[in-house]
C-alpha atoms as a PDB file:
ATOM      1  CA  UNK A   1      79.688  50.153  83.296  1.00  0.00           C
ATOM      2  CA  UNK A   2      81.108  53.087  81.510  1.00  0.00           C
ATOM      3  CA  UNK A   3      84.673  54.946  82.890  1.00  0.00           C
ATOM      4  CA  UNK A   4      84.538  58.368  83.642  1.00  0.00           C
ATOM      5  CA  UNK A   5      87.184  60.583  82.217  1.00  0.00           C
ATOM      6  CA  UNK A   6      90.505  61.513  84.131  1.00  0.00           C
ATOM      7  CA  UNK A   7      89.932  63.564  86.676  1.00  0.00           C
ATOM      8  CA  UNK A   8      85.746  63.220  86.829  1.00  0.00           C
ATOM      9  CA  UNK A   9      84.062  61.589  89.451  1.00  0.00           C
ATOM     10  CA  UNK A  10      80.956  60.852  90.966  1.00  0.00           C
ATOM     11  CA  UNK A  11      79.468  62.408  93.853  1.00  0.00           C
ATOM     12  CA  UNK A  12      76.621  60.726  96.354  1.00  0.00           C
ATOM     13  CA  UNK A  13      73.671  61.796  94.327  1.00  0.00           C
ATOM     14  CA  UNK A  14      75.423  60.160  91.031  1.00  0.00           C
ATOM     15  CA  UNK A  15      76.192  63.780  89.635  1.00  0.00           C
ATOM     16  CA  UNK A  16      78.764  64.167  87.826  1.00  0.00           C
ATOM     17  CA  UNK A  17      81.426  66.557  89.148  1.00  0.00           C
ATOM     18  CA  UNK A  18      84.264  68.304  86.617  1.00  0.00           C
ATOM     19  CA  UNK A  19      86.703  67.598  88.787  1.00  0.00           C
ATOM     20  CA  UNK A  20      87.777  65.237  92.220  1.00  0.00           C
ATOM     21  CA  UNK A  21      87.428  66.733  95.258  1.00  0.00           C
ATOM     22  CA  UNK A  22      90.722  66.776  96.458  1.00  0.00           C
ATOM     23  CA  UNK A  23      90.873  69.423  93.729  1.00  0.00           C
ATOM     24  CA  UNK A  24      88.168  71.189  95.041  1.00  0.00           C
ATOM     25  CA  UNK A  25      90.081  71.917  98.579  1.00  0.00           C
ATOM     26  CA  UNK A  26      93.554  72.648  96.395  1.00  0.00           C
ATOM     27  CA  UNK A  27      91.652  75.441  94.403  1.00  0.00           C
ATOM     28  CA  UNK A  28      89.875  76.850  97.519  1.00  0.00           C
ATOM     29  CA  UNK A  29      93.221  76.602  99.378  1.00  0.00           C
ATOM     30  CA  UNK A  30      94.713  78.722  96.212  1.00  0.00           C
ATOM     31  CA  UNK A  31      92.411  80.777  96.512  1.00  0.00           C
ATOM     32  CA  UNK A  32      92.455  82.190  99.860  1.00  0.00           C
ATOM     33  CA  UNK A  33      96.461  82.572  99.882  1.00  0.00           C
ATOM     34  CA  UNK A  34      95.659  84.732  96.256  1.00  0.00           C
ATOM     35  CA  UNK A  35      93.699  86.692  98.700  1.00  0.00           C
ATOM     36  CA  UNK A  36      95.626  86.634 101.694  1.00  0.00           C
ATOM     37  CA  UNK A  37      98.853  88.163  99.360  1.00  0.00           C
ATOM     38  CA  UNK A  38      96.771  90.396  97.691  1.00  0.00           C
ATOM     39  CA  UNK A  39      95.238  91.798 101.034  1.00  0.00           C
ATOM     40  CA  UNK A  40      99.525  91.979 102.314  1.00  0.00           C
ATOM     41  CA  UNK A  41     100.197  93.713  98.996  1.00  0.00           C
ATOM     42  CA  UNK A  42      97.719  96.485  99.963  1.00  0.00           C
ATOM     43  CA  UNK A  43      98.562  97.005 102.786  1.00  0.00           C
ATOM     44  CA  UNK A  44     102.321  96.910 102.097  1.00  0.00           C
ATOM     45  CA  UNK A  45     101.575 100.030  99.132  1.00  0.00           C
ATOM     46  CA  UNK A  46      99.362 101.649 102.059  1.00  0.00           C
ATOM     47  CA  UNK A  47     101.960 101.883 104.269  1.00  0.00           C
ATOM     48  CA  UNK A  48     104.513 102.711 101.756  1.00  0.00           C
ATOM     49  CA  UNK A  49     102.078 105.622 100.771  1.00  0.00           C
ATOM     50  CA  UNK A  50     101.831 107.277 104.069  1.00  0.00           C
ATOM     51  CA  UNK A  51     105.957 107.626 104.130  1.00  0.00           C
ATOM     52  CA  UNK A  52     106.042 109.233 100.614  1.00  0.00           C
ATOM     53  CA  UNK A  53     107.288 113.049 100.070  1.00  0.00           C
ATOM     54  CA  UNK A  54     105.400 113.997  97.143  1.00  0.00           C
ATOM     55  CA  UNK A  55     107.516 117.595  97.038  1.00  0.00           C
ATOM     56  CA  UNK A  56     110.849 115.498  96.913  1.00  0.00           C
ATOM     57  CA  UNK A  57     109.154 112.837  94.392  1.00  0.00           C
ATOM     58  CA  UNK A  58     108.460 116.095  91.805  1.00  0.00           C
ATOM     59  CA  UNK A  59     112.209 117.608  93.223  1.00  0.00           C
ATOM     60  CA  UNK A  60     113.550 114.201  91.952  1.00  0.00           C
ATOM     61  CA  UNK A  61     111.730 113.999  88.277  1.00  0.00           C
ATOM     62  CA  UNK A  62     111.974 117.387  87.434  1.00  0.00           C
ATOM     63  CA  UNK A  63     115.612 117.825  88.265  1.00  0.00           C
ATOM     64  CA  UNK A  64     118.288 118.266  85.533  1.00  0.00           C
ATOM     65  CA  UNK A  65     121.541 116.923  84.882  1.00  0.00           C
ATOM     66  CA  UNK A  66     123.023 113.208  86.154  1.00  0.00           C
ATOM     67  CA  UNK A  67     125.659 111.352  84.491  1.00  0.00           C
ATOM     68  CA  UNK A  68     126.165 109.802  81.386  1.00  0.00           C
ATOM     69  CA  UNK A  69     124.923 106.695  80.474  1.00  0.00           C
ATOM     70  CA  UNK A  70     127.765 104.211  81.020  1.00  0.00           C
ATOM     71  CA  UNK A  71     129.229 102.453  78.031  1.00  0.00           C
ATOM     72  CA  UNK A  72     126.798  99.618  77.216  1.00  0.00           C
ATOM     73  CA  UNK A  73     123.684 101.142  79.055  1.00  0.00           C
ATOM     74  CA  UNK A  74     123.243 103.353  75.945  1.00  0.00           C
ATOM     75  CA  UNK A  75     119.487 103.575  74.633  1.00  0.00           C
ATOM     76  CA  UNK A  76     119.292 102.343  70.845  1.00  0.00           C
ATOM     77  CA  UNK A  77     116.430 104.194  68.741  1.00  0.00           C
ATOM     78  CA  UNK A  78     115.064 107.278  69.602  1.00  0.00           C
ATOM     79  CA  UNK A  79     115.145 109.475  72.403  1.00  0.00           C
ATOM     80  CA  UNK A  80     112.152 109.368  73.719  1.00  0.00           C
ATOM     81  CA  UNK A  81     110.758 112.839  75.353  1.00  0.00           C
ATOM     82  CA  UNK A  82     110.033 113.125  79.037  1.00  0.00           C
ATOM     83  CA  UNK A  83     107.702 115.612  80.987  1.00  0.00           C
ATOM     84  CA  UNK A  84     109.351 118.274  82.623  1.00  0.00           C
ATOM     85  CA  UNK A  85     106.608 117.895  85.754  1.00  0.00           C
ATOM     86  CA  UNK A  86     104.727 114.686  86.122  1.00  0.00           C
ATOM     87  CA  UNK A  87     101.060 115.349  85.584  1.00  0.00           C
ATOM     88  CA  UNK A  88      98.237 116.203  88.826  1.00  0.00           C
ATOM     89  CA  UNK A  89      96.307 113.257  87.946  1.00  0.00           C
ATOM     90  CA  UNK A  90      98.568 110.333  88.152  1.00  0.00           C
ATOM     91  CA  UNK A  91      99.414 111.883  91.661  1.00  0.00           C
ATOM     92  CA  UNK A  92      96.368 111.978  93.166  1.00  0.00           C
ATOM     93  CA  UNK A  93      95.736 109.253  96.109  1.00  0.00           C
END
């Protein structure tokens, strides 16, 4: 009688499965809390969505001024050039 791999078994008919079934109700477990946080996440950024102020979002990014950078938060390289208004398209619903 041959072994089967780790982690192979045998099912009634005598196929041969990739994997025990334990393993089968861990990954279907995983898989519905995946979708249960991803559903939560969704509606969390919903939510969050219908409270935004778009007017004070552009206020905000287009304003001009602030402080300094504090010592050490300094940005090495480049400066790197920021819109003046943020585009229509990336705030579209």
């Amino acid at each position: 009688m041959s072994e089967t791999p780790y982690g192979a078994c045998r099912n009634e008919r005598n196929i041969r499965l990739p994997f025990a079934p334990a393993a089968l109700g861990q990954f279907v477990a995983t898989a519905v809390a995946e979708k249960l946080a991803v559903m939560n996440a969704a509606t969390f950024f919903a939510e969050l969505k219908c409270r935004s102020d778009l007017k004070a979002f552009r206020r905000l990014l287009s304003r001009r001024g602030g402080e300094a950078p504090r010592r050490g938060d300094e940005r090495s390289g480049p400066p790197i050039a920021l819109p003046r208004e943020v585009p229509e398209r990336l705030l579209a619903p």
